[in-house]
Every structure is written in structure tokens, then in C-alpha cells.
N, C-alpha and C. Protein backbone atom coordinates (compact mmCIF):
# COMPACT_ATOMS: atom_id res chain seq x y z
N UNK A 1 115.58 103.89 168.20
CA UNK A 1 115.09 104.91 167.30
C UNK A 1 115.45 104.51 165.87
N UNK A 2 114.07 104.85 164.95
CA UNK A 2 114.68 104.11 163.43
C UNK A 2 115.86 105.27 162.85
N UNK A 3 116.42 104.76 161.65
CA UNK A 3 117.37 105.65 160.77
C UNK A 3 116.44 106.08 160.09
N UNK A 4 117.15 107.73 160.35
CA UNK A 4 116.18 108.17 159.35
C UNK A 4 116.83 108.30 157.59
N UNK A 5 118.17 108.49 157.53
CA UNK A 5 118.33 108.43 156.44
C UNK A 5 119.44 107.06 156.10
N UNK A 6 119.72 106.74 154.71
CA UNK A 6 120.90 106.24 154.62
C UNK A 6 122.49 106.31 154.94
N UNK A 7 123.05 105.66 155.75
CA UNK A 7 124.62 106.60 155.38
C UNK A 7 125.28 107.00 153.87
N UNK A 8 125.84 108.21 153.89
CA UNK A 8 126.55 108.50 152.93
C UNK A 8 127.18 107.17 151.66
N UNK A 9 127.07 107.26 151.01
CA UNK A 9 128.05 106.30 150.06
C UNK A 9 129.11 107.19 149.74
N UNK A 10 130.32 106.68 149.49
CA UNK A 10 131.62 107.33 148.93
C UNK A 10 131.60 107.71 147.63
N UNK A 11 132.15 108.92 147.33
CA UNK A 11 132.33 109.47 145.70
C UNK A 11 132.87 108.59 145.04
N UNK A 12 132.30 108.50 143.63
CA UNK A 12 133.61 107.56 143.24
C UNK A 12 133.68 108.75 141.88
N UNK A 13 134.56 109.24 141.29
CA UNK A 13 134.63 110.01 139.99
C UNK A 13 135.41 108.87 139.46
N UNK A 14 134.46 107.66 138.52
CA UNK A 14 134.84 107.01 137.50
C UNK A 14 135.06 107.15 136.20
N UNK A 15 133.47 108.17 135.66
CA UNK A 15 133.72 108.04 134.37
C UNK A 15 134.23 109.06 133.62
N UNK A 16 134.54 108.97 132.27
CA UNK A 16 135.60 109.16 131.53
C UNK A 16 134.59 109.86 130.24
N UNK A 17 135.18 110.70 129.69
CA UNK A 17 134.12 111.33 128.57
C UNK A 17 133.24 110.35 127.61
N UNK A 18 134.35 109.24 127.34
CA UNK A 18 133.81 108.11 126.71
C UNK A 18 132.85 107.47 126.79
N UNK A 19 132.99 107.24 128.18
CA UNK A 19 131.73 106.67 129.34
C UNK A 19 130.51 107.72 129.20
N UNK A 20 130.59 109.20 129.24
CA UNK A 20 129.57 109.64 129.44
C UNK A 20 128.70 109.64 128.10
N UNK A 21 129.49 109.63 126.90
CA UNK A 21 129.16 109.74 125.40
C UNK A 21 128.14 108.37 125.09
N UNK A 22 128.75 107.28 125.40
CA UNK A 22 128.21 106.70 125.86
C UNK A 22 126.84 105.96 126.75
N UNK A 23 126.72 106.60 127.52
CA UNK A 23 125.42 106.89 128.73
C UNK A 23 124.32 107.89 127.81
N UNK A 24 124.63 108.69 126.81
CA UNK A 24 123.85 109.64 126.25
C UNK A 24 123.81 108.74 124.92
N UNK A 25 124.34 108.12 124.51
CA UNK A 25 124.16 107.32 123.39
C UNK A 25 122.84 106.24 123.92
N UNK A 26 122.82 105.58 124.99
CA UNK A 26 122.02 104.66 125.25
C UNK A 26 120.76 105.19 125.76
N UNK A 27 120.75 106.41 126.36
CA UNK A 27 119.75 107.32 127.14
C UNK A 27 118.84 107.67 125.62
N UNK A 28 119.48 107.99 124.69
CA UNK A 28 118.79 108.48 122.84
C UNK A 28 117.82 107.33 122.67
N UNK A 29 117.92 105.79 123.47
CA UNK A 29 118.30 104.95 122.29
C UNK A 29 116.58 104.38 123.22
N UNK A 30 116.39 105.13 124.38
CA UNK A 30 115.52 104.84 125.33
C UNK A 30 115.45 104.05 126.68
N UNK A 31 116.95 104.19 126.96
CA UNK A 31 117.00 102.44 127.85
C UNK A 31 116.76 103.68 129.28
N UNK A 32 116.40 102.93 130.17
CA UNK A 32 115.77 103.36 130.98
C UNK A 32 117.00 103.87 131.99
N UNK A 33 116.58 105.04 132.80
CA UNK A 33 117.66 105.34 134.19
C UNK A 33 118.29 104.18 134.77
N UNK A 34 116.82 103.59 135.44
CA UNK A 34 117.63 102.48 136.13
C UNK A 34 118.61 101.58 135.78
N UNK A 35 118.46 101.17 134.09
CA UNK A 35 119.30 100.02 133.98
C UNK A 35 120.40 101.21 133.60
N UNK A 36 120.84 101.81 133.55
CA UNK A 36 122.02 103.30 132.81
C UNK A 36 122.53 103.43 134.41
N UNK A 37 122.02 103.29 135.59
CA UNK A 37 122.35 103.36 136.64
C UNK A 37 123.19 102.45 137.10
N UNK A 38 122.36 101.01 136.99
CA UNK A 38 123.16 99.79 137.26
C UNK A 38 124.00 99.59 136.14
N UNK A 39 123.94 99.86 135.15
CA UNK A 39 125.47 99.50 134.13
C UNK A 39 126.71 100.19 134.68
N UNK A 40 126.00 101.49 135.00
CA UNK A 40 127.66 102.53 135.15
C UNK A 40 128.00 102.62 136.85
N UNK A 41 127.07 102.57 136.97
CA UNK A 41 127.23 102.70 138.46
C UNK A 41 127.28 104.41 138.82
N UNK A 42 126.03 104.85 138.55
CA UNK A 42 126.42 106.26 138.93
C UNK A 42 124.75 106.56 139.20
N UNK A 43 124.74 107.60 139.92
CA UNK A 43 123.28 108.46 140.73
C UNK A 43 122.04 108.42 139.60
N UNK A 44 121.24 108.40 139.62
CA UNK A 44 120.55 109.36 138.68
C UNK A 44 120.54 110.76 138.68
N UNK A 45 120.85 111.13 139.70
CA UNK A 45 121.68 112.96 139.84
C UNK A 45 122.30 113.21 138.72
N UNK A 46 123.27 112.20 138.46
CA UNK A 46 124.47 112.50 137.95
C UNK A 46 124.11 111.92 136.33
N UNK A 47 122.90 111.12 136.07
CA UNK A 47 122.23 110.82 134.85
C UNK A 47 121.78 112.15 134.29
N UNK A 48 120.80 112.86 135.36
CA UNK A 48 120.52 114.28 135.03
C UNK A 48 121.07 114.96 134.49
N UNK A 49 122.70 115.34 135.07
CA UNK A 49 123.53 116.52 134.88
C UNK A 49 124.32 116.19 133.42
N UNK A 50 124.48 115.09 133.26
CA UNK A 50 125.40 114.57 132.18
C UNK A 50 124.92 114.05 130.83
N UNK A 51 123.48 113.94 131.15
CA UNK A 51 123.21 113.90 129.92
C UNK A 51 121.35 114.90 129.60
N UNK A 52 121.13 114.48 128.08
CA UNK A 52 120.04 114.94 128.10
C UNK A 52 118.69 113.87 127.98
N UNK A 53 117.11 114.37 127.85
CA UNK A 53 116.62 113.50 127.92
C UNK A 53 116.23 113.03 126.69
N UNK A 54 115.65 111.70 126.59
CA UNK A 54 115.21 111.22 124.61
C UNK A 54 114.41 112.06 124.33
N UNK A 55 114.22 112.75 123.06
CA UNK A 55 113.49 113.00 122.22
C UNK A 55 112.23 112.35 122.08
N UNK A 56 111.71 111.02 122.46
CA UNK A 56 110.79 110.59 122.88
C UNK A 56 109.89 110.45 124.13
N UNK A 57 111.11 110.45 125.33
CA UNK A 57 110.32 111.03 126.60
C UNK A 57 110.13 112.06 126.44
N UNK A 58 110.56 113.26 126.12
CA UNK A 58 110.16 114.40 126.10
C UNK A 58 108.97 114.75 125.32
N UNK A 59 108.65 114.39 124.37
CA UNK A 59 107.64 114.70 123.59
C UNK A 59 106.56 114.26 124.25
N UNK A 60 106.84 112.28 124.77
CA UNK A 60 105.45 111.87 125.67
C UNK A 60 105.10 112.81 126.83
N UNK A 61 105.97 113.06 127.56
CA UNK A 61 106.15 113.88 129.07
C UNK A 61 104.86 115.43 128.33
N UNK A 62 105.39 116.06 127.34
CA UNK A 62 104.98 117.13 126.65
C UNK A 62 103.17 117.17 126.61
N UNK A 63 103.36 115.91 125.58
CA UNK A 63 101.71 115.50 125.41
C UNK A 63 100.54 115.37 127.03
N UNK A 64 101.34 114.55 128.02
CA UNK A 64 100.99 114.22 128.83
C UNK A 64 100.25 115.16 130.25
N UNK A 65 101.75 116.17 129.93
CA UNK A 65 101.53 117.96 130.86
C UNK A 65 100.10 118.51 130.05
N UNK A 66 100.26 118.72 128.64
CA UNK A 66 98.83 118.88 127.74
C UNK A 66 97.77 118.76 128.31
N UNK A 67 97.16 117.51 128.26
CA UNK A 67 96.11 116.67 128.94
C UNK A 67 95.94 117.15 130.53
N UNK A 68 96.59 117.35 131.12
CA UNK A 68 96.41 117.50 132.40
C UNK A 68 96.27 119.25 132.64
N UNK A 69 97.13 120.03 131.88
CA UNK A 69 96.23 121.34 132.22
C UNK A 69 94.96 121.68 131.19
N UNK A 70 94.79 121.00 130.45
CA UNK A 70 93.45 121.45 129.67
C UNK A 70 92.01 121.02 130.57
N UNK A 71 92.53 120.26 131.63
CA UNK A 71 91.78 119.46 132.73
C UNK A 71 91.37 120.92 133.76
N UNK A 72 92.47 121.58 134.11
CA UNK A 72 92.41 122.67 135.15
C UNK A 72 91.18 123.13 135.26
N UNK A 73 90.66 123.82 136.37
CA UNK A 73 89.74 124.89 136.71
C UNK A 73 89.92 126.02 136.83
N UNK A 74 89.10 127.31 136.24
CA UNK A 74 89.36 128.59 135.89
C UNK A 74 90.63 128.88 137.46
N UNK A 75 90.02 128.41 138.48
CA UNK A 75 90.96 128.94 139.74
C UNK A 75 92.00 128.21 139.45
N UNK A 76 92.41 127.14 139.34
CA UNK A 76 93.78 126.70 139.18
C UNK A 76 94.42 127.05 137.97
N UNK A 77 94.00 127.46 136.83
CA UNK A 77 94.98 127.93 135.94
C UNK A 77 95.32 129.18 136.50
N UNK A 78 94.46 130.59 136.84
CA UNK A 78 94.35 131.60 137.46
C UNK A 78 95.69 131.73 138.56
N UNK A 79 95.45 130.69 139.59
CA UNK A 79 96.54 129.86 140.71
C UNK A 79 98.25 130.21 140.39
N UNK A 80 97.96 129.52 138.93
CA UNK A 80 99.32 128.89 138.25
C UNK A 80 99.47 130.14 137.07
N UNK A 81 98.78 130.58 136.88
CA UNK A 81 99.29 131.93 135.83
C UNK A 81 100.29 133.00 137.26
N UNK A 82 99.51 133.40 138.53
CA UNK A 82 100.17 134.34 139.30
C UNK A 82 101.27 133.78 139.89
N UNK A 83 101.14 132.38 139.96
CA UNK A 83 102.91 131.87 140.29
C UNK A 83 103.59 131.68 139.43
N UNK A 84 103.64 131.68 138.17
CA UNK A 84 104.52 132.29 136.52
C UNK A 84 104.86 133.82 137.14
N UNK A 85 103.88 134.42 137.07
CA UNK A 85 104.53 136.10 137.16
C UNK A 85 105.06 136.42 138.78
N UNK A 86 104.73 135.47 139.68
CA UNK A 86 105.74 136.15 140.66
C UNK A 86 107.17 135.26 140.68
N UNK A 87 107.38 134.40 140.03
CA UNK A 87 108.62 133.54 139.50
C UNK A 87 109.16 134.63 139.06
N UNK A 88 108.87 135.13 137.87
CA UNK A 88 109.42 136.29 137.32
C UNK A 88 110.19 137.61 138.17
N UNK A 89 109.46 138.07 138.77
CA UNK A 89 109.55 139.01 139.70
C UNK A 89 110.61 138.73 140.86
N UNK A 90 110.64 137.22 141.40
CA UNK A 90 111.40 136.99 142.32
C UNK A 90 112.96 136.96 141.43
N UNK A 91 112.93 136.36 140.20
CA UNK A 91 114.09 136.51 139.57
C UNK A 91 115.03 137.52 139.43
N UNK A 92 113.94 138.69 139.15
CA UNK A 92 114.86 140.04 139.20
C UNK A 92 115.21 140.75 140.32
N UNK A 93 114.93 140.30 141.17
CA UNK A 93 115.65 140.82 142.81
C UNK A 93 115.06 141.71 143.16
């Protein structure tokens, strides 16, 4: 029977505020997850939580979401407007 997943890897809590100041210094600067992954040796989970994203992916990412709902059909914006307001609704319990 194949594996279905990987085994676990071990925690390692290496880095150090420095390290993370760091990781967000180079993340500004555009260098990509992967190589921020293989330098430090840490998840991209943990890229997520610790830092933020460039000011330049975000803006492309921004433009990009743009383009793609101005694409929509009356039913799929319609779709995606009633799952906004029941998001809402589920929030408040």
C-alpha cells in the first residue's frame, strides 16, 4: 500500500528575533519563499506567520484578483456577493 503522507519532521525552534528581522528584511527586498526557506530552514507556514508580504507582491496579487473578477458572470458575482454576506452572518453566531 503507497504512503499516503510524509512522516512528521521534528520541531526545531531555531530562530532568534534577529533571524526573523532578518527573513522580513529579505522577504521586502523580494527574494522568493523558497530560497527564505532553504536559507533558514523553516516551513513556509512559519514564513507566513512571521512575516509580512512585499509591497510588490501584494499590489501584483491586487491587480491580478482585478482582472479576474471584472471577467465574472452576473451569476458568479451574484454567487460570491451571498457568500460575503453569509461569512458575515456565520461570524456573529
Amino acid at each position: 500500500m503507497p504512503v499516503l503522507s510524509q512522516a512528521p519532521t521534528p520541531k526545531s525552534y531555531h530562530m532568534t528575533k534577529k533571524d526573523v528581522e532578518q527573513l522580513q528584511k529579505l522577504r521586502d527586498q523580494g527574494v522568493s519563499r523558497s530560497e527564505l526557506k532553504k536559507k533558514f530552514k523553516v516551513s513556509n507556514h512559519f514564513i507566513s506567520i512571521a512575516t509580512r508580504p512585499c509591497e510588490e507582491t501584494t499590489r501584483r496579487e491586487k491587480e491580478q484578483l482585478e482582472k479576474v473578477v471584472k471577467k465574472w458572470s452576473k451569476g458568479t458575482r451574484a454567487a460570491r456577493e451571498l457568500r460575503e454576506k453569509e461569512k458575515v452572518n456565520w461570524y456573529r453566531g
